[in-house]
C-alpha atoms as a PDB file:
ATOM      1  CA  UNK A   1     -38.653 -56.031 -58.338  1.00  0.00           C
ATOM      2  CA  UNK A   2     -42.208 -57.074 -57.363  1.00  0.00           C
ATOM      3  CA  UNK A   3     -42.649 -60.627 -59.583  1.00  0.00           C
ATOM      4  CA  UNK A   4     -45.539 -62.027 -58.630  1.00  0.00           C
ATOM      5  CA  UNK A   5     -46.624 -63.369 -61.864  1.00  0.00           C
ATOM      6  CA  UNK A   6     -48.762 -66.311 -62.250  1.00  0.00           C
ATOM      7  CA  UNK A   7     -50.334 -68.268 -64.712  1.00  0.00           C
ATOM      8  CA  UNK A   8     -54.020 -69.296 -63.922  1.00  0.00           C
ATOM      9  CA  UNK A   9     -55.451 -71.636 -65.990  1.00  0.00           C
ATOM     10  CA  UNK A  10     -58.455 -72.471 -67.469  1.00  0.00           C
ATOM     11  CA  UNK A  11     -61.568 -72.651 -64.876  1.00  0.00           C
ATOM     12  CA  UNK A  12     -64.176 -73.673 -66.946  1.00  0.00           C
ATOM     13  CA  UNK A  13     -66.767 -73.727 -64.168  1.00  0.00           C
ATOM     14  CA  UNK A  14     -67.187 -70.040 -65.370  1.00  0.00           C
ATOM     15  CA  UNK A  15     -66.761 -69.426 -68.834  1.00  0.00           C
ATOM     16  CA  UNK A  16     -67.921 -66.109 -69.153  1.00  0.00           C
ATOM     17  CA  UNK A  17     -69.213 -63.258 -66.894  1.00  0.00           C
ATOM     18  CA  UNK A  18     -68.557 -62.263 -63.734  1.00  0.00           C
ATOM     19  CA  UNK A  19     -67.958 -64.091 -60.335  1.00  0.00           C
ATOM     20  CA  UNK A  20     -65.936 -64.836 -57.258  1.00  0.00           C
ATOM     21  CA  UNK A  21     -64.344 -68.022 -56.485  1.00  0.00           C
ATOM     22  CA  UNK A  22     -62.021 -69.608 -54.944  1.00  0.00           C
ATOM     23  CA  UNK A  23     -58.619 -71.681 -56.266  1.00  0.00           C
ATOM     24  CA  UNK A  24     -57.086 -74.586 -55.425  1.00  0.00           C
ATOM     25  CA  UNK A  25     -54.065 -72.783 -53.571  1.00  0.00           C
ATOM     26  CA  UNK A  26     -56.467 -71.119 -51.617  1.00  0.00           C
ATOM     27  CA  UNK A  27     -56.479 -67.756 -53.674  1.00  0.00           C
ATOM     28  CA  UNK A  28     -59.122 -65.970 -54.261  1.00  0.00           C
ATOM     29  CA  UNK A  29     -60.610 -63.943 -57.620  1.00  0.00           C
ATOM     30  CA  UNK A  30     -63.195 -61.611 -57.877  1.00  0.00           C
ATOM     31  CA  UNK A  31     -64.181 -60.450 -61.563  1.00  0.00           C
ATOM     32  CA  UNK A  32     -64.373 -60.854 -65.215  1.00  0.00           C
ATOM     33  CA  UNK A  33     -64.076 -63.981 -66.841  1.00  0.00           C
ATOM     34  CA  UNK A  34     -63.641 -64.920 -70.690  1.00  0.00           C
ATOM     35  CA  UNK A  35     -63.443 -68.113 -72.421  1.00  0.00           C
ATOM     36  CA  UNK A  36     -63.036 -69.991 -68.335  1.00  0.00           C
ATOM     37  CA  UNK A  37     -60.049 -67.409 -67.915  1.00  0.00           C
ATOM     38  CA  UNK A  38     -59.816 -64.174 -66.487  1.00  0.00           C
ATOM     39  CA  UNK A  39     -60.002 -61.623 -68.801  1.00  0.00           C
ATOM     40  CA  UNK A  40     -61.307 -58.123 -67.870  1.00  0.00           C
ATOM     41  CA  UNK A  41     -61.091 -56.204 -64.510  1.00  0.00           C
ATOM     42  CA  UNK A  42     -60.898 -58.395 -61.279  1.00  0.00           C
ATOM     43  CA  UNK A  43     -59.061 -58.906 -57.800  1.00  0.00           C
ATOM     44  CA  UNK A  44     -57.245 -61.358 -56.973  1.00  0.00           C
ATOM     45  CA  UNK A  45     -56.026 -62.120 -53.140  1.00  0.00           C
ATOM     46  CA  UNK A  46     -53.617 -64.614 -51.949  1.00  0.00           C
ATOM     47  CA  UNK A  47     -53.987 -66.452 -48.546  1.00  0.00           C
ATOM     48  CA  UNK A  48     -50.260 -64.664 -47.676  1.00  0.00           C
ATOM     49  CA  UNK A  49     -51.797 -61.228 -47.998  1.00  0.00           C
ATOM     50  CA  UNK A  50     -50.697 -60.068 -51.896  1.00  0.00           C
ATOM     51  CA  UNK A  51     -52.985 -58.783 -54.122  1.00  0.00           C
ATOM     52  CA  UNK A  52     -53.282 -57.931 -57.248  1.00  0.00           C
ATOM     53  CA  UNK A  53     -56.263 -55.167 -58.909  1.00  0.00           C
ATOM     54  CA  UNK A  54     -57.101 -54.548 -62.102  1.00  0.00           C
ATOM     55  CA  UNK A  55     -57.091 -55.539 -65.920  1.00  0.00           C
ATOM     56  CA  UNK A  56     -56.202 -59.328 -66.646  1.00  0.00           C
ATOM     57  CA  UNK A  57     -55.685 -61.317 -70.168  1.00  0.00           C
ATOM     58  CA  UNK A  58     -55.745 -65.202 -70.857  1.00  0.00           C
ATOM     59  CA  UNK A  59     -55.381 -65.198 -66.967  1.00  0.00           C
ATOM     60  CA  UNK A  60     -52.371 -63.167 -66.457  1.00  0.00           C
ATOM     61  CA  UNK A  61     -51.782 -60.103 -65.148  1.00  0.00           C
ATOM     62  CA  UNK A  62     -52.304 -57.387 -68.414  1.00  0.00           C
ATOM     63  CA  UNK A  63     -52.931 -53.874 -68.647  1.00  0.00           C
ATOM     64  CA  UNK A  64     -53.051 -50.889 -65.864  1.00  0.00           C
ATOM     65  CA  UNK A  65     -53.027 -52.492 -62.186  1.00  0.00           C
ATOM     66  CA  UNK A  66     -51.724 -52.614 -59.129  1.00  0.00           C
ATOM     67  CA  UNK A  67     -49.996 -54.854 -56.990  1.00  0.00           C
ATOM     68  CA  UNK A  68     -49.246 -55.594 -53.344  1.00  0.00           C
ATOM     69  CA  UNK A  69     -46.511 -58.055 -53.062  1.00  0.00           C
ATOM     70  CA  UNK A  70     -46.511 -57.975 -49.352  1.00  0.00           C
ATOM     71  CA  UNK A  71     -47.704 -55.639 -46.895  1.00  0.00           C
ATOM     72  CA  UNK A  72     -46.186 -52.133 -47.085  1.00  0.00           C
ATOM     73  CA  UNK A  73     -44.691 -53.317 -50.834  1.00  0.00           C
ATOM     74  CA  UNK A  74     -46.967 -51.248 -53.565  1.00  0.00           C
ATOM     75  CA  UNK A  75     -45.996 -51.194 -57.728  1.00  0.00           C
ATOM     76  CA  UNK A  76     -48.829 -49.626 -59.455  1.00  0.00           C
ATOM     77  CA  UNK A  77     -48.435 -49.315 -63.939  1.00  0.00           C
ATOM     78  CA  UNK A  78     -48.336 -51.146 -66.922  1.00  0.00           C
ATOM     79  CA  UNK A  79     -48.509 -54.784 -66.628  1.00  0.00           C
ATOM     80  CA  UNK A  80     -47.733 -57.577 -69.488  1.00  0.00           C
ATOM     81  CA  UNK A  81     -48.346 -61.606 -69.244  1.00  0.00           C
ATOM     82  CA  UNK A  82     -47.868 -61.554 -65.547  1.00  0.00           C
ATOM     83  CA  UNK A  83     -45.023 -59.088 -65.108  1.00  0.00           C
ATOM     84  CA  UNK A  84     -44.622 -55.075 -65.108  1.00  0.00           C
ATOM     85  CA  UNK A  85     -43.863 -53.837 -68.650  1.00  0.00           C
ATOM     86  CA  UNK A  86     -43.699 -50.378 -69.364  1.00  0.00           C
ATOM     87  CA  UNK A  87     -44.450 -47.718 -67.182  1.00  0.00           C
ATOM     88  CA  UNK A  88     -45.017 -48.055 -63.309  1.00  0.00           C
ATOM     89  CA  UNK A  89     -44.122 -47.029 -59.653  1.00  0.00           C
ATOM     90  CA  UNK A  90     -43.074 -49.075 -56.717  1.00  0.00           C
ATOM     91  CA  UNK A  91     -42.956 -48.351 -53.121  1.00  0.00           C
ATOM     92  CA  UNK A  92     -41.878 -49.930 -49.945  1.00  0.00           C
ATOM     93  CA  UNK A  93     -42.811 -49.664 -46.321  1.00  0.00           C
ATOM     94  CA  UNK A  94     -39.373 -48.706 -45.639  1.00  0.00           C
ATOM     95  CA  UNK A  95     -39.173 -45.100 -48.134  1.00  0.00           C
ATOM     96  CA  UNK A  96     -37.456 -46.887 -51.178  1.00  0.00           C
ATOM     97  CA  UNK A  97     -39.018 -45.879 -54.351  1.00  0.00           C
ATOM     98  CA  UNK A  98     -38.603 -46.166 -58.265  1.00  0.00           C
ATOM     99  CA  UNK A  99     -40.758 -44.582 -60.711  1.00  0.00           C
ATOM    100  CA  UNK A 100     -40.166 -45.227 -64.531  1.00  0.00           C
ATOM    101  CA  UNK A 101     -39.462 -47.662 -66.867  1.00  0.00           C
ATOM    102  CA  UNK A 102     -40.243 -51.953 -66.485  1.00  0.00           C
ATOM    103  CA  UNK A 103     -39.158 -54.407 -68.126  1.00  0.00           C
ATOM    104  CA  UNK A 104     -40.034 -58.214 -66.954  1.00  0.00           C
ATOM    105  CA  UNK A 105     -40.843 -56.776 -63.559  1.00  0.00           C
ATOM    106  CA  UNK A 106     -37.526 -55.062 -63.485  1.00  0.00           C
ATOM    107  CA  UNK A 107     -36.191 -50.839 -63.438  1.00  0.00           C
ATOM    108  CA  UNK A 108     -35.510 -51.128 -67.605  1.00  0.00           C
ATOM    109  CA  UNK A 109     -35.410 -47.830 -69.519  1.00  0.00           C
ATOM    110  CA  UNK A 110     -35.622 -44.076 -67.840  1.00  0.00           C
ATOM    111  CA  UNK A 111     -36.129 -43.765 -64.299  1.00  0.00           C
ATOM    112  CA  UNK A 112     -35.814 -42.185 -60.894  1.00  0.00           C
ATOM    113  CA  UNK A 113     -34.754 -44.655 -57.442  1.00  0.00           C
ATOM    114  CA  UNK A 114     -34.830 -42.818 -54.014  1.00  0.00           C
ATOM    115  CA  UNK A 115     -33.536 -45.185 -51.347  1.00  0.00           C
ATOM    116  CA  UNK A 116     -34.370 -44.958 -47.672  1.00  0.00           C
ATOM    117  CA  UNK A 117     -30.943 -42.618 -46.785  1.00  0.00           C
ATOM    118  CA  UNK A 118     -32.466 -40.239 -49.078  1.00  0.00           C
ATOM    119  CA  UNK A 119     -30.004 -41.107 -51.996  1.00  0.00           C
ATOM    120  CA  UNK A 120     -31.710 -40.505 -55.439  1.00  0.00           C
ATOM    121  CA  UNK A 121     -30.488 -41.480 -58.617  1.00  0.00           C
ATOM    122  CA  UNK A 122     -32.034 -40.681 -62.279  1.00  0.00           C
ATOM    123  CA  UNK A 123     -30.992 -42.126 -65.700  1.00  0.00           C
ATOM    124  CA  UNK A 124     -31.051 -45.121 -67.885  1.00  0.00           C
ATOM    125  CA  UNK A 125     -31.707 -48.350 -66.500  1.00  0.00           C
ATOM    126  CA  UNK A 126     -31.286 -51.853 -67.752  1.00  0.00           C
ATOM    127  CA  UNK A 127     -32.483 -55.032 -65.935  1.00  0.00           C
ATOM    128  CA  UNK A 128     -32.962 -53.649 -62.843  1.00  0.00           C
ATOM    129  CA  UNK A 129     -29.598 -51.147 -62.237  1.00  0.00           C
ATOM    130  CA  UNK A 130     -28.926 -47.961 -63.956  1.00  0.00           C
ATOM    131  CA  UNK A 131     -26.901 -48.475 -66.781  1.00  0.00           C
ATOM    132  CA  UNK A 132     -25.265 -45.857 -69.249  1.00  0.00           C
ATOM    133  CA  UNK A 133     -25.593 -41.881 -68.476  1.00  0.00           C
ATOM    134  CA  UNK A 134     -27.428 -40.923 -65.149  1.00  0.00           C
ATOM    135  CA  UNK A 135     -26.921 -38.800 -62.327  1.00  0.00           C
ATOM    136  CA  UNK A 136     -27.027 -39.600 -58.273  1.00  0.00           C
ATOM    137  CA  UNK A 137     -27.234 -37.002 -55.560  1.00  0.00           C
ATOM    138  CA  UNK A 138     -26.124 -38.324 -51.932  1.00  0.00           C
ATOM    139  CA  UNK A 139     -27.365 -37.698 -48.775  1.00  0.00           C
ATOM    140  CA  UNK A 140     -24.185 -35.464 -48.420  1.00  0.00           C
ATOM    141  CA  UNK A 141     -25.133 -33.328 -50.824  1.00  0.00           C
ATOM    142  CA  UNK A 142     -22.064 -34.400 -53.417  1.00  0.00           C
ATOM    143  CA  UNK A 143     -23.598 -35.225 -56.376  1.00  0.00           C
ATOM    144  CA  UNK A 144     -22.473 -37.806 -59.670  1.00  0.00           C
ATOM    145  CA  UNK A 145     -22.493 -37.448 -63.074  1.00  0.00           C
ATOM    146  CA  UNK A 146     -21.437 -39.644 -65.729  1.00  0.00           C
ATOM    147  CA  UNK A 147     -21.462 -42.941 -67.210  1.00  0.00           C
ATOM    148  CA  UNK A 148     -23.004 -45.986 -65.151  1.00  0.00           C
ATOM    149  CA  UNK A 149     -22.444 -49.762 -65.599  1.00  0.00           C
ATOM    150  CA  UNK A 150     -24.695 -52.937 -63.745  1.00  0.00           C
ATOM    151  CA  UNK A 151     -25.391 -50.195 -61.187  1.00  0.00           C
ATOM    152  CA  UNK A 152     -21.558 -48.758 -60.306  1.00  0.00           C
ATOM    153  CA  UNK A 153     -19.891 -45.498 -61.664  1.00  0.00           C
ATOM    154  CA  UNK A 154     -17.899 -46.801 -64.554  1.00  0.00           C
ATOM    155  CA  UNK A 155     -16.746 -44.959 -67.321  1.00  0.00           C
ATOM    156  CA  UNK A 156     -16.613 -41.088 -67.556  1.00  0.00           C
ATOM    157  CA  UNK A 157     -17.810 -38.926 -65.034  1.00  0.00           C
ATOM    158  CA  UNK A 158     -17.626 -36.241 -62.875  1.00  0.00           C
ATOM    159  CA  UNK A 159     -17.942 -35.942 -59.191  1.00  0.00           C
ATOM    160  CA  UNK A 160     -18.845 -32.712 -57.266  1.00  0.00           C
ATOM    161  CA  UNK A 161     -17.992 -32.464 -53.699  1.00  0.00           C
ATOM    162  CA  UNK A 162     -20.460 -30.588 -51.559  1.00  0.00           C
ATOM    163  CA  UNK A 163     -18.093 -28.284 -50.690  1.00  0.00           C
ATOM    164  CA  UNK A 164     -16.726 -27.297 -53.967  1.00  0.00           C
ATOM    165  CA  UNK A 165     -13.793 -29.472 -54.360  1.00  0.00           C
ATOM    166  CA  UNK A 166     -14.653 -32.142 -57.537  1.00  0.00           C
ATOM    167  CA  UNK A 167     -13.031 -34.618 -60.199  1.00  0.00           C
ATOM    168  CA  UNK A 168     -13.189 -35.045 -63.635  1.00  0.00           C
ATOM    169  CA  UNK A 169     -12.319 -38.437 -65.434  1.00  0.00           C
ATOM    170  CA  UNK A 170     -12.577 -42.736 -65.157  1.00  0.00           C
ATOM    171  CA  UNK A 171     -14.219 -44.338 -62.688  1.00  0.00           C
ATOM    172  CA  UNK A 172     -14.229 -48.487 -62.146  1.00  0.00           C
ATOM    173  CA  UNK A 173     -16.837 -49.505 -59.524  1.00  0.00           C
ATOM    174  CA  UNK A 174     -17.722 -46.405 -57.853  1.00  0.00           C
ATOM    175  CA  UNK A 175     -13.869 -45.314 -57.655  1.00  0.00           C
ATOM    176  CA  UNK A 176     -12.106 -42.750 -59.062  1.00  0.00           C
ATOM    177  CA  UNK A 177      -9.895 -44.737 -61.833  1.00  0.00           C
ATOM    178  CA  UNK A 178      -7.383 -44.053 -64.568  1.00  0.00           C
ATOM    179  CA  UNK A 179      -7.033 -40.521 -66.103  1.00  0.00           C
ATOM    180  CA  UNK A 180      -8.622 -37.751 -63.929  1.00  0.00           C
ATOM    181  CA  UNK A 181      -7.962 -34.093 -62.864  1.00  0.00           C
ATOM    182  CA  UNK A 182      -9.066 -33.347 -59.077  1.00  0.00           C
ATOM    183  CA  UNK A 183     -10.262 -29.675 -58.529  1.00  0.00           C
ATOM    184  CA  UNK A 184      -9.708 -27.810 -55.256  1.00  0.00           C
ATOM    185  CA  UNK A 185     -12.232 -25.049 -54.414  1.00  0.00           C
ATOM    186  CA  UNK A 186      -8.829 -23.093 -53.011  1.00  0.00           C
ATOM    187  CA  UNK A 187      -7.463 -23.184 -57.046  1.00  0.00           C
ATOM    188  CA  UNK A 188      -4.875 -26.484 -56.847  1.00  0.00           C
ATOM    189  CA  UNK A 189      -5.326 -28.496 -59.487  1.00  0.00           C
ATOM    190  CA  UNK A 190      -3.664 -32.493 -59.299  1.00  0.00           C
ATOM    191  CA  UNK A 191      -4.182 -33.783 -62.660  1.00  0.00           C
ATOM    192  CA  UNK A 192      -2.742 -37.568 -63.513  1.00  0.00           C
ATOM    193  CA  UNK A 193      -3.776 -41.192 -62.975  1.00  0.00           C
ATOM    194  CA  UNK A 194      -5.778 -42.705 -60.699  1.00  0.00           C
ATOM    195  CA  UNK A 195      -6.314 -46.106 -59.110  1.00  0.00           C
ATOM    196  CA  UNK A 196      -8.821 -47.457 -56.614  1.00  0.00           C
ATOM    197  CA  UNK A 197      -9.662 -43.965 -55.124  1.00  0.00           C
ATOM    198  CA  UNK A 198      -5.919 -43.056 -54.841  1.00  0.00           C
ATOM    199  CA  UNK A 199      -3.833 -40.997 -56.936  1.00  0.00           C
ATOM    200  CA  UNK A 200      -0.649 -42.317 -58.231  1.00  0.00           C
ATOM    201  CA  UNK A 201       2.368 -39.948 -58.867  1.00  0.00           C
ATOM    202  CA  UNK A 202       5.084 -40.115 -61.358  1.00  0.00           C
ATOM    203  CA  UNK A 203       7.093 -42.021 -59.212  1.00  0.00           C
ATOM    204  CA  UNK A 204       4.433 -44.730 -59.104  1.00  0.00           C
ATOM    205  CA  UNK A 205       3.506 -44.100 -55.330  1.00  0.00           C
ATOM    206  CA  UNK A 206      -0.173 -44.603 -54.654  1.00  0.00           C
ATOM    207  CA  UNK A 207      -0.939 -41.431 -52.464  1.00  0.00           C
ATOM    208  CA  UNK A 208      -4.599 -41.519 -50.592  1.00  0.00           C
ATOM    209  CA  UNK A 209      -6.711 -39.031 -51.453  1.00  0.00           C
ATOM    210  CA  UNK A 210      -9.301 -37.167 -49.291  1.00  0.00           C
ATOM    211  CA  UNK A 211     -12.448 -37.385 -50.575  1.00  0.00           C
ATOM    212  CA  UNK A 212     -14.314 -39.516 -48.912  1.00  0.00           C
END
């Protein structure tokens, strides 16, 4: 989401201590050094305008910090060899924001996304898109519940419509598909299969539904 990791190796014109110098790619660090690495608190600015505060290891990126990847781009947490690991936050200039669980500077693990159209989804996440049980609420005010996979509804779930209406069953992709049962707020009930977002009837007819 924010990788920025990089390796900096030894600099043994400072072995220990603290100073501020500056690299070969025309970087520049400000703070503790151990054993010609950085180890300890520090800054550390790139020409492009990222930068990186807080607790390094063996040169890396290691502990509680935060990073600006570029400007308006903020992840603040937990931060292992190089990359976010554990928890942490990330923001963007443009209202996106995440807030939970890293792994290898991706979402990994429990965790809330709210994009720019105000669309927020909470669950499990695994390398980067929710994955397994969560829930998302739209901008519409319909809201999901169910099963996730590599970021889409898939699985079992359950839809709620705004105003009332909502479905129970499979999804595939973000569509209602297979076996589901479709609840009007007015008391009619279609229950049978479903395929794409359309329900097929008996006869086999794919029949467009209106939920969208």
């Amino acid at each position: 989401m924010c990788s920025c990791a990089t390796h900096y190796v030894a600099i043994c014109e400072i072995k220990d201590g603290y100073s501020k110098i500056e690299l070969p790619d025309g970087s520049i660090y400000e703070g503790e050094f151990k054993s010609c690495k950085f180890n300890g608190q520090g800054k550390l600015y790139w020409y492009d305008g990222r930068k990186y505060e807080g607790e390094f290891k063996d040169g890396l990126f290691h502990g509680q910090g935060k990073l600006i990847s570029q400007p308006g781009f903020v992840c603040t947490g937990e931060f292992q060899n190089g990359q976010m690991n554990g928890q942490g936050k990330c923001t963007s200039k443009f209202g996106d924001r995440y807030e939970g669980g890293f792994k290898n500077d991706l979402q990994h693990g429990k965790g809330t996304q709210i994009f720019r159209d105000g669309t927020k989804a909470t669950g499990e996440f695994k390398n980067g898109y929710l994955h397994g049980k969560g829930e998302t609420i739209l901008p519409t005010g319909d809201k999901y519940t169910g099963e996730y996979k590599d970021g889409f509804w898939n699985g079992q779930g359950v839809y709620e419509y705004k105003n009332g209406d909502r479905y129970e069953g499979e999804f595939k992709d973000g569509y209602f598909h297979g076996k589901g049962t479709f609840f009007e707020k007015s008391g009619v009930i279609t229950e049978g299969t479903w395929k794409d977002g359309e329900y097929i009837d008996n006869s086999g007819i794919r029949l467009p539904y209106m939920y969208e």
